[in-house]
PDB file of N, CA and C in Angstrom:
ATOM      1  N   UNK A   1       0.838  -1.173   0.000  1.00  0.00           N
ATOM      2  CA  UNK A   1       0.000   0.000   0.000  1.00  0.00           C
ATOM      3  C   UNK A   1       0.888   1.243   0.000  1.00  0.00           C
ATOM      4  N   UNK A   2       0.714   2.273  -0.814  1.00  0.00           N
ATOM      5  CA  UNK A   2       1.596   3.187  -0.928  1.00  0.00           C
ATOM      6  C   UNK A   2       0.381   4.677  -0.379  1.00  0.00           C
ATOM      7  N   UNK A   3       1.494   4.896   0.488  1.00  0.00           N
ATOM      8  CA  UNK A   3       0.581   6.323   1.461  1.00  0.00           C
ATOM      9  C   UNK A   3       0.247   7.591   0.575  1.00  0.00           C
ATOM     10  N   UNK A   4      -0.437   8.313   0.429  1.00  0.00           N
ATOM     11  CA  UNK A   4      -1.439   9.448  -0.521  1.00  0.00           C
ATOM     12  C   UNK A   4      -1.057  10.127  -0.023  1.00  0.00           C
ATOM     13  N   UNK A   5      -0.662  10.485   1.598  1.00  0.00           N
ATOM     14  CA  UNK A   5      -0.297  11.355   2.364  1.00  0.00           C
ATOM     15  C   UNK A   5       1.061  11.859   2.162  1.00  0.00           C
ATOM     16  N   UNK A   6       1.491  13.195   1.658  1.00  0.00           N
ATOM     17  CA  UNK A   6       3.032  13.533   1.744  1.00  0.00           C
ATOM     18  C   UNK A   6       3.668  13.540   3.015  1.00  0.00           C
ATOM     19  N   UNK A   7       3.058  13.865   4.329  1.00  0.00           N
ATOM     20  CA  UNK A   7       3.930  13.566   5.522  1.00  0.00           C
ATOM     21  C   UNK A   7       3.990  12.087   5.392  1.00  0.00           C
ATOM     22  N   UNK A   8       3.613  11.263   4.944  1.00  0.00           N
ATOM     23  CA  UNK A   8       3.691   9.732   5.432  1.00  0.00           C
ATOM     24  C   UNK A   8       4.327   9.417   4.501  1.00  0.00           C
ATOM     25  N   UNK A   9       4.928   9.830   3.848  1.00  0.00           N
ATOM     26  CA  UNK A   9       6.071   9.308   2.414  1.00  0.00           C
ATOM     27  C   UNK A   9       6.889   9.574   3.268  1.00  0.00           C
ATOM     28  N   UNK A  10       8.234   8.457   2.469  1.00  0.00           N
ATOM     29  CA  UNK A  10       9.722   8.809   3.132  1.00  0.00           C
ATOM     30  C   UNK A  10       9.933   9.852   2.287  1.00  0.00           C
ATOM     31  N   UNK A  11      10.860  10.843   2.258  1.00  0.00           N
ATOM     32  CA  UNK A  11      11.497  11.966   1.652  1.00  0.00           C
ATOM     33  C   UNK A  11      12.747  11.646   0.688  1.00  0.00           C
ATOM     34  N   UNK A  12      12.421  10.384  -0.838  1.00  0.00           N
ATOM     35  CA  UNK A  12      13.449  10.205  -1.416  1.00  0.00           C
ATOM     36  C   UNK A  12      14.486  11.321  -1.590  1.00  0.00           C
ATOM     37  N   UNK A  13      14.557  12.534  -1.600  1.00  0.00           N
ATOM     38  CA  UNK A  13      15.589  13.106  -1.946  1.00  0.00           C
ATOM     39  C   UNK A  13      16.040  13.580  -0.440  1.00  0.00           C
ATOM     40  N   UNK A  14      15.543  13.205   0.571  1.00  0.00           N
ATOM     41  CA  UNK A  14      16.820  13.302   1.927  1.00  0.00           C
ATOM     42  C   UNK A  14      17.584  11.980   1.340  1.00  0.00           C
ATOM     43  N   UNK A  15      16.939  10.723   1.150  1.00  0.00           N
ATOM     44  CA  UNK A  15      17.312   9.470   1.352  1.00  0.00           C
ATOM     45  C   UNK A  15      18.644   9.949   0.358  1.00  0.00           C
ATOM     46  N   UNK A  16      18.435   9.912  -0.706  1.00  0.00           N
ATOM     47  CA  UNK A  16      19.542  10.065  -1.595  1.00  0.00           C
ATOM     48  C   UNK A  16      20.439  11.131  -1.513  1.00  0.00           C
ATOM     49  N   UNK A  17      20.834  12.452  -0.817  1.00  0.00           N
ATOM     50  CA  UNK A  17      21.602  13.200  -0.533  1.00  0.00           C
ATOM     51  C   UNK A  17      21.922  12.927   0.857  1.00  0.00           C
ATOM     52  N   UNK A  18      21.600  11.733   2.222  1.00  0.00           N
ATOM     53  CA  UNK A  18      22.463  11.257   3.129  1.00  0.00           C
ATOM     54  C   UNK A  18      22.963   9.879   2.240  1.00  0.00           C
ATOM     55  N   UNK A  19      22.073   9.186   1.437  1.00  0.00           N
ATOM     56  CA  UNK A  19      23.182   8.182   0.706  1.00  0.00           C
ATOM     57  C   UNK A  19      24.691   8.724   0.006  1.00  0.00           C
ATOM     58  N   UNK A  20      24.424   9.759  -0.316  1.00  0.00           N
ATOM     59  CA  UNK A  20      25.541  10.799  -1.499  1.00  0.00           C
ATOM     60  C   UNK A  20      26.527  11.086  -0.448  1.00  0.00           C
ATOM     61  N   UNK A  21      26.151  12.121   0.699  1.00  0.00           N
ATOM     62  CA  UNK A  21      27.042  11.896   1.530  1.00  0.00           C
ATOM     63  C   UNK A  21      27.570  11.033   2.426  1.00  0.00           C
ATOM     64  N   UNK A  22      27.420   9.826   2.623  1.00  0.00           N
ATOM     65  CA  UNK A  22      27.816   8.676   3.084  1.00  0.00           C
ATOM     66  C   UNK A  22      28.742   7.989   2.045  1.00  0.00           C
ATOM     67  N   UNK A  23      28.336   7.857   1.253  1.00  0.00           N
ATOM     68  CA  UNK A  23      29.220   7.356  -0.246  1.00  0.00           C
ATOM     69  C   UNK A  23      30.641   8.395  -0.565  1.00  0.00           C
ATOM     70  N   UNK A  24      30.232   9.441  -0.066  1.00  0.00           N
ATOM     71  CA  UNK A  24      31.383  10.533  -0.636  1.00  0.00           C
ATOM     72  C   UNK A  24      32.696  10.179   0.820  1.00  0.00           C
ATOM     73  N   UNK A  25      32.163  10.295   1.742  1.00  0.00           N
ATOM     74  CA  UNK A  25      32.451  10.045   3.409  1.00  0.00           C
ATOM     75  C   UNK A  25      33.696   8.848   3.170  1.00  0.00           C
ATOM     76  N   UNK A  26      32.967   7.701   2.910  1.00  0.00           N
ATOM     77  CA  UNK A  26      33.915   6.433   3.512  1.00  0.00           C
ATOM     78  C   UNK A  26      34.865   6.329   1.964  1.00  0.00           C
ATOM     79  N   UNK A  27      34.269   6.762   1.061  1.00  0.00           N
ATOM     80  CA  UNK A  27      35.348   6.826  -0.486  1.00  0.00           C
ATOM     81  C   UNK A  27      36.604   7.936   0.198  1.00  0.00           C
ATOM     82  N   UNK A  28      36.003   8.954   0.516  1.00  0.00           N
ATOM     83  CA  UNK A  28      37.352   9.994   0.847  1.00  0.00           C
ATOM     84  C   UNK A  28      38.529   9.226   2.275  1.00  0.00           C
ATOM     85  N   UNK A  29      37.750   8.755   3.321  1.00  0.00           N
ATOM     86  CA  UNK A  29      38.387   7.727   4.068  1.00  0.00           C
ATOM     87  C   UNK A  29      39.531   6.727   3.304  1.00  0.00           C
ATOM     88  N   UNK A  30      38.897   6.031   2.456  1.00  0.00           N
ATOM     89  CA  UNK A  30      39.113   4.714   1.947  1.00  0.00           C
ATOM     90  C   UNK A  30      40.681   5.392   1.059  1.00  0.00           C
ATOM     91  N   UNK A  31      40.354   6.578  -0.295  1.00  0.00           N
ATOM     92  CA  UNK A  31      41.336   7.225  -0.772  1.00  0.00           C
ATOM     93  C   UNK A  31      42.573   7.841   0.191  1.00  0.00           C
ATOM     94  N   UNK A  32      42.224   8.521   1.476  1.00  0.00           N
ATOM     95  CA  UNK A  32      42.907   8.690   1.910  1.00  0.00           C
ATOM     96  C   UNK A  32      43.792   8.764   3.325  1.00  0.00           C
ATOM     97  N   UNK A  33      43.235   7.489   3.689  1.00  0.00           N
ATOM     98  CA  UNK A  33      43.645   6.525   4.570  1.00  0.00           C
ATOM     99  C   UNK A  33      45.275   6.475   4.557  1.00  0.00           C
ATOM    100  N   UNK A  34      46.333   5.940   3.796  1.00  0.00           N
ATOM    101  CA  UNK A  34      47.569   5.732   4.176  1.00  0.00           C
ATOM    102  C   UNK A  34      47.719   7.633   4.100  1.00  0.00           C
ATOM    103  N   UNK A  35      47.530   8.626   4.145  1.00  0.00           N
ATOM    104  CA  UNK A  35      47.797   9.854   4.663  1.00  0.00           C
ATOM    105  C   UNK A  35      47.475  10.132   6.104  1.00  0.00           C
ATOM    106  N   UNK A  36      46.588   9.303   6.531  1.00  0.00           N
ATOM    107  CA  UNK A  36      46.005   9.762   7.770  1.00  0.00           C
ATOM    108  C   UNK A  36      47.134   9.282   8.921  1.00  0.00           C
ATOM    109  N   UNK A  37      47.096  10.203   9.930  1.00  0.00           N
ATOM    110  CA  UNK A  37      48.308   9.666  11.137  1.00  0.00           C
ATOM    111  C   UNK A  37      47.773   8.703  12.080  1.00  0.00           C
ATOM    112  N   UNK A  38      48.334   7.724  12.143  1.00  0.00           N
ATOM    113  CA  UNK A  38      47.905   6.252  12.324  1.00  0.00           C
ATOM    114  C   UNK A  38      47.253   6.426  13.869  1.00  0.00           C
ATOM    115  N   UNK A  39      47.615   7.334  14.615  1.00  0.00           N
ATOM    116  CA  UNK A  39      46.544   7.832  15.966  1.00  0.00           C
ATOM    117  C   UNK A  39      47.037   9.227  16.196  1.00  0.00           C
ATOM    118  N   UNK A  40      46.056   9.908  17.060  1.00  0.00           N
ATOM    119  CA  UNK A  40      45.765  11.362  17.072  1.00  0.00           C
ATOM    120  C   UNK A  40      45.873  11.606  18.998  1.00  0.00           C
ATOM    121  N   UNK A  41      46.567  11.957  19.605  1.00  0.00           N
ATOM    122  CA  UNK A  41      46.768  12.092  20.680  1.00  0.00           C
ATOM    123  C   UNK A  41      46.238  13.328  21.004  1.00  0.00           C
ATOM    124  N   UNK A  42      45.105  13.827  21.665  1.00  0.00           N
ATOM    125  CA  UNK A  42      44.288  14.676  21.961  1.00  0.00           C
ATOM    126  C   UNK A  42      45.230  15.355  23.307  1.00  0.00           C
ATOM    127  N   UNK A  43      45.157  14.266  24.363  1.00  0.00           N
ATOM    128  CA  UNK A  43      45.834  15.267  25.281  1.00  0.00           C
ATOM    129  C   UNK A  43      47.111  14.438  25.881  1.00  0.00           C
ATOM    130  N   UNK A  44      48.045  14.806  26.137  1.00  0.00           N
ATOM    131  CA  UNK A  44      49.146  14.334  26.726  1.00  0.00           C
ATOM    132  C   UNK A  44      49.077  13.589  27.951  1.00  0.00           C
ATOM    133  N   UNK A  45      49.544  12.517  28.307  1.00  0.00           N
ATOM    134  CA  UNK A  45      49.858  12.335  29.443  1.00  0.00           C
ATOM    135  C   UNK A  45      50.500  13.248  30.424  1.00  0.00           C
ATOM    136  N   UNK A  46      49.879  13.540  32.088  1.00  0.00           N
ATOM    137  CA  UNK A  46      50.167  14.340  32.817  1.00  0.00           C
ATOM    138  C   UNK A  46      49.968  14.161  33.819  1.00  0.00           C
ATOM    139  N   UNK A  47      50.153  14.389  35.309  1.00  0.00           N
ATOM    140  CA  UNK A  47      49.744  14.420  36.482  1.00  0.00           C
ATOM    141  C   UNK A  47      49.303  12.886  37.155  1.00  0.00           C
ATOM    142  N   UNK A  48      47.826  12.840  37.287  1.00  0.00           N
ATOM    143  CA  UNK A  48      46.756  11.911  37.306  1.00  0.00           C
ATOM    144  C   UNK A  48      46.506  11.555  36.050  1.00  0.00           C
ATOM    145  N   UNK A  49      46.594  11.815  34.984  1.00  0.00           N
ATOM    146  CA  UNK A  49      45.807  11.499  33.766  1.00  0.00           C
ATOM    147  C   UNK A  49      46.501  10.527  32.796  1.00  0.00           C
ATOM    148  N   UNK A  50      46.317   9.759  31.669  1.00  0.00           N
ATOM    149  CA  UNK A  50      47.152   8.945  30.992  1.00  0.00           C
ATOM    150  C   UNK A  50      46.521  10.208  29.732  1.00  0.00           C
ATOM    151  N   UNK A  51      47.493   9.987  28.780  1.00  0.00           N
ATOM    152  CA  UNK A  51      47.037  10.405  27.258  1.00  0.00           C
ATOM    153  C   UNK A  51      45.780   9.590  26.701  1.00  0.00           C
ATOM    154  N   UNK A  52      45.195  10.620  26.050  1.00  0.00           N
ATOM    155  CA  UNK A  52      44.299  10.364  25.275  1.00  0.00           C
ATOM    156  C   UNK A  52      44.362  10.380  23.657  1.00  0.00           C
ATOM    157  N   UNK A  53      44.144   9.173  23.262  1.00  0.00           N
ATOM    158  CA  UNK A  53      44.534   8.575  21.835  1.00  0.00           C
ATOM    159  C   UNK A  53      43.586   8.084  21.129  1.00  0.00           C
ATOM    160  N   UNK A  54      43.175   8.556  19.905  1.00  0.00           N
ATOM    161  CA  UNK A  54      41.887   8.079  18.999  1.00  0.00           C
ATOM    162  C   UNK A  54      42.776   7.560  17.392  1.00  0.00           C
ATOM    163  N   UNK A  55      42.356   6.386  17.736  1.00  0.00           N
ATOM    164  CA  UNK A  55      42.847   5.825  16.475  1.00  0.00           C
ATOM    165  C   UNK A  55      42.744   6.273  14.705  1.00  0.00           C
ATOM    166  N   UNK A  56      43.644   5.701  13.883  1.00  0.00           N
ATOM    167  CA  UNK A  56      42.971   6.398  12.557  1.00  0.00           C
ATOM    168  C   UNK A  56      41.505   5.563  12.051  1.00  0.00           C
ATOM    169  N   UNK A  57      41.257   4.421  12.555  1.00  0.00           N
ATOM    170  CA  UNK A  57      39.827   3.613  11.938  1.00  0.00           C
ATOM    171  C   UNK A  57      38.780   4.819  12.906  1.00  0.00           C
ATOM    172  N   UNK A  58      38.739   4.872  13.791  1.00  0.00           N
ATOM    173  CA  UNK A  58      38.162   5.630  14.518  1.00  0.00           C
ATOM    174  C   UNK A  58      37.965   7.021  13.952  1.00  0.00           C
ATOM    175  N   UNK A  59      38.927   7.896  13.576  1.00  0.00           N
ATOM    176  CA  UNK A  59      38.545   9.226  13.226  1.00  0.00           C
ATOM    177  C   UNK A  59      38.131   8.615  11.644  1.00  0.00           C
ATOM    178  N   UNK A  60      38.244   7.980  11.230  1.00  0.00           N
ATOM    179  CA  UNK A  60      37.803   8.103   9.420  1.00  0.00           C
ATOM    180  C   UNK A  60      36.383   7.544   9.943  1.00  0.00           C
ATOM    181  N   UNK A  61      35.911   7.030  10.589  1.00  0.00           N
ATOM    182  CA  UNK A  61      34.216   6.433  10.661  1.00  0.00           C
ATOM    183  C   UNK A  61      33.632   7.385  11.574  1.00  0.00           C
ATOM    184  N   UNK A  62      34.306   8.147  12.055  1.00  0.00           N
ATOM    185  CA  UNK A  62      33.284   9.169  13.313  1.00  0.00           C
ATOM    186  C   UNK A  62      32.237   9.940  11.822  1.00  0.00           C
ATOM    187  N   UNK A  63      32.801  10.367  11.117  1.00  0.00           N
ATOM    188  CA  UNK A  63      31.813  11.164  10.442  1.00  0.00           C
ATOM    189  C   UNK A  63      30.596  10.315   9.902  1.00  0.00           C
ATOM    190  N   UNK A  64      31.005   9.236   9.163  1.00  0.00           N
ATOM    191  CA  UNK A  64      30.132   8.450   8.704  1.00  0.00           C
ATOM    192  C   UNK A  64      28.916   7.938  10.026  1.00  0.00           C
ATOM    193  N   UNK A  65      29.358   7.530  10.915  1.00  0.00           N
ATOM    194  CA  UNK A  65      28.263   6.889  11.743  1.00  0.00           C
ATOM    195  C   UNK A  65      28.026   8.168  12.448  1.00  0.00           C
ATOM    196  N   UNK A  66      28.410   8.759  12.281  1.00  0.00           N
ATOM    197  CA  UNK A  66      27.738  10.386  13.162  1.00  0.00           C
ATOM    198  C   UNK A  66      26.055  10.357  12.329  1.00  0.00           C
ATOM    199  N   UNK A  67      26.747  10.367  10.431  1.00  0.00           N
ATOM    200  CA  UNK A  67      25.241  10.867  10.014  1.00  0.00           C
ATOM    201  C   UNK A  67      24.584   9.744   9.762  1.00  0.00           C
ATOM    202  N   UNK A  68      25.274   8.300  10.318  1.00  0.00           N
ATOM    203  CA  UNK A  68      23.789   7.290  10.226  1.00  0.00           C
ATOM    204  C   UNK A  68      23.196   7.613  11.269  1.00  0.00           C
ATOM    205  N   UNK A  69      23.680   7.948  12.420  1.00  0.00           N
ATOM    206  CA  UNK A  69      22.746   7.740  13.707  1.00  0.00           C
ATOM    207  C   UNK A  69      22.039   9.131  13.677  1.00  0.00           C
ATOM    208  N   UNK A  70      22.143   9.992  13.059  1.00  0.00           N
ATOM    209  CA  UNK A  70      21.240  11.190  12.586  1.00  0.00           C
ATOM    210  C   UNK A  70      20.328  10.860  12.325  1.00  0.00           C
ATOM    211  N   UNK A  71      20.819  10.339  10.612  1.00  0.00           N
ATOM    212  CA  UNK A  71      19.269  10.372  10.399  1.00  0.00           C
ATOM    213  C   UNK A  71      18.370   8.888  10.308  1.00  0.00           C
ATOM    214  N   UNK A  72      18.925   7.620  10.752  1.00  0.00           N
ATOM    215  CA  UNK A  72      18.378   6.863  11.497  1.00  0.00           C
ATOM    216  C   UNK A  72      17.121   6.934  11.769  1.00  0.00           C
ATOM    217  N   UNK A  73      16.561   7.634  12.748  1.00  0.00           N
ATOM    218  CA  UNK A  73      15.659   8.164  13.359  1.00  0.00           C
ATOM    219  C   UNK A  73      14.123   8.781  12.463  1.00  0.00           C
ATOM    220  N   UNK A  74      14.627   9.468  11.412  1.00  0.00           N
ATOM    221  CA  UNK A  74      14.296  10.194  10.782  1.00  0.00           C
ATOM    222  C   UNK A  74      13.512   9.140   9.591  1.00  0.00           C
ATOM    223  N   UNK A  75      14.028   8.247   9.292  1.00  0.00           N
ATOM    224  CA  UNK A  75      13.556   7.231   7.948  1.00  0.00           C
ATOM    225  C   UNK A  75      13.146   6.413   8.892  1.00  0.00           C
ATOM    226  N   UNK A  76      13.248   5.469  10.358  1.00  0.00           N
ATOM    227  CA  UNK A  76      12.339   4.895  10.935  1.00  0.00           C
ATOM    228  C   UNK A  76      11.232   5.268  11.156  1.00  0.00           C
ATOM    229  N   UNK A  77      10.835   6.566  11.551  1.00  0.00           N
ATOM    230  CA  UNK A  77       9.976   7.925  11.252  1.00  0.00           C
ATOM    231  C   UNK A  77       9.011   7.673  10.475  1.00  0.00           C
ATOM    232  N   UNK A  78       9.444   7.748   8.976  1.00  0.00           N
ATOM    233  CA  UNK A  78       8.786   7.667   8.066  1.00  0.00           C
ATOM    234  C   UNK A  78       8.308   6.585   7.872  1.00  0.00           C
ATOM    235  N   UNK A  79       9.266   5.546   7.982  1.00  0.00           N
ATOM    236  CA  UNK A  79       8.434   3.780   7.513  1.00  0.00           C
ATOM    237  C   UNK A  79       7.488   3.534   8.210  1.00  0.00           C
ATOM    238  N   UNK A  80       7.344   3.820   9.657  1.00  0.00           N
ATOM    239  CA  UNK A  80       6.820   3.634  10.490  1.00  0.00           C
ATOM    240  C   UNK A  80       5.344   4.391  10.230  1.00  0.00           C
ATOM    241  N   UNK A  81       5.219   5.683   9.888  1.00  0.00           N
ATOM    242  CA  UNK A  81       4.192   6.692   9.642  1.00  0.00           C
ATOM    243  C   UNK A  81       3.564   5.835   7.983  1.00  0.00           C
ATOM    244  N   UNK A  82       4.733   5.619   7.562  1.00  0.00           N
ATOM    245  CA  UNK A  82       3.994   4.725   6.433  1.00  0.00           C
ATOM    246  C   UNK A  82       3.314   3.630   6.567  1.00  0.00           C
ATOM    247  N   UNK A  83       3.162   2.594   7.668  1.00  0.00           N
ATOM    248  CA  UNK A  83       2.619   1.496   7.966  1.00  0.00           C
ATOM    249  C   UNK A  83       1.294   1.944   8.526  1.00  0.00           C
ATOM    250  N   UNK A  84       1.415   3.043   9.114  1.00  0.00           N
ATOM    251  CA  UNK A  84       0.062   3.989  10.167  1.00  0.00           C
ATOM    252  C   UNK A  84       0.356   4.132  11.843  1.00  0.00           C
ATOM    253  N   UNK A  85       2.089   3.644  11.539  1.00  0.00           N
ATOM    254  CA  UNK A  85       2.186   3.364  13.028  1.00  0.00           C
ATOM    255  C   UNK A  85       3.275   4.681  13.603  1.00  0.00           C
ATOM    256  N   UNK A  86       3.123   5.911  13.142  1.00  0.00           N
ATOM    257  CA  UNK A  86       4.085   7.211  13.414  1.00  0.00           C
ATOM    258  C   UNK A  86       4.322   7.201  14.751  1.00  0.00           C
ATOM    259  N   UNK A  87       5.619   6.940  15.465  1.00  0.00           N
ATOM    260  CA  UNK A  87       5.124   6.983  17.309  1.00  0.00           C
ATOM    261  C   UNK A  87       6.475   7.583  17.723  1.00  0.00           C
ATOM    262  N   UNK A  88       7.292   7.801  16.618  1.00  0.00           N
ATOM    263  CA  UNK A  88       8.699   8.920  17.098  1.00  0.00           C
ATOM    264  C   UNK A  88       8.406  10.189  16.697  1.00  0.00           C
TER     265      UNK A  88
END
């Protein structure tokens, strides 16, 4: 059954401009990965504290799963409003 209602449609052109940027995301990762510095030491070891170190797999996927768990939410949303069952 396909919904009549425009709020109850998913929004193909979000879908396809977070697909575009997700695709652009882990390609630019993937290209330029042996440039990246293999970990990123935020703060030094000092006092009480040990250093703080974020790996390179880690900083090349923060962006990417940043904007799945965005908009996540947003297309469950919709499928959901599409079934009749809208409850986020």
């Amino acid at each position: 059954m396909t919904p009549t209602s425009r709020s109850a449609r998913l929004p193909i052109g979000v879908v396809v401009v977070a697909a575009s940027a997700l695709a652009f995301m882990i390609a630019w990762s993937a290209v330029h990965w042996s440039q990246m510095v293999p970990t990123i030491v935020t703060r030094e070891a000092g006092g009480n504290h040990g250093a703080s170190i974020i790996s390179r797999g880690f900083s090349a996927a923060a962006m990417p799963v940043t904007l799945v768990l965005c908009q996540a939410p947003g297309f469950v949303e919709a499928g959901l409003a599409g079934c009749g069952g809208g409850w986020l």
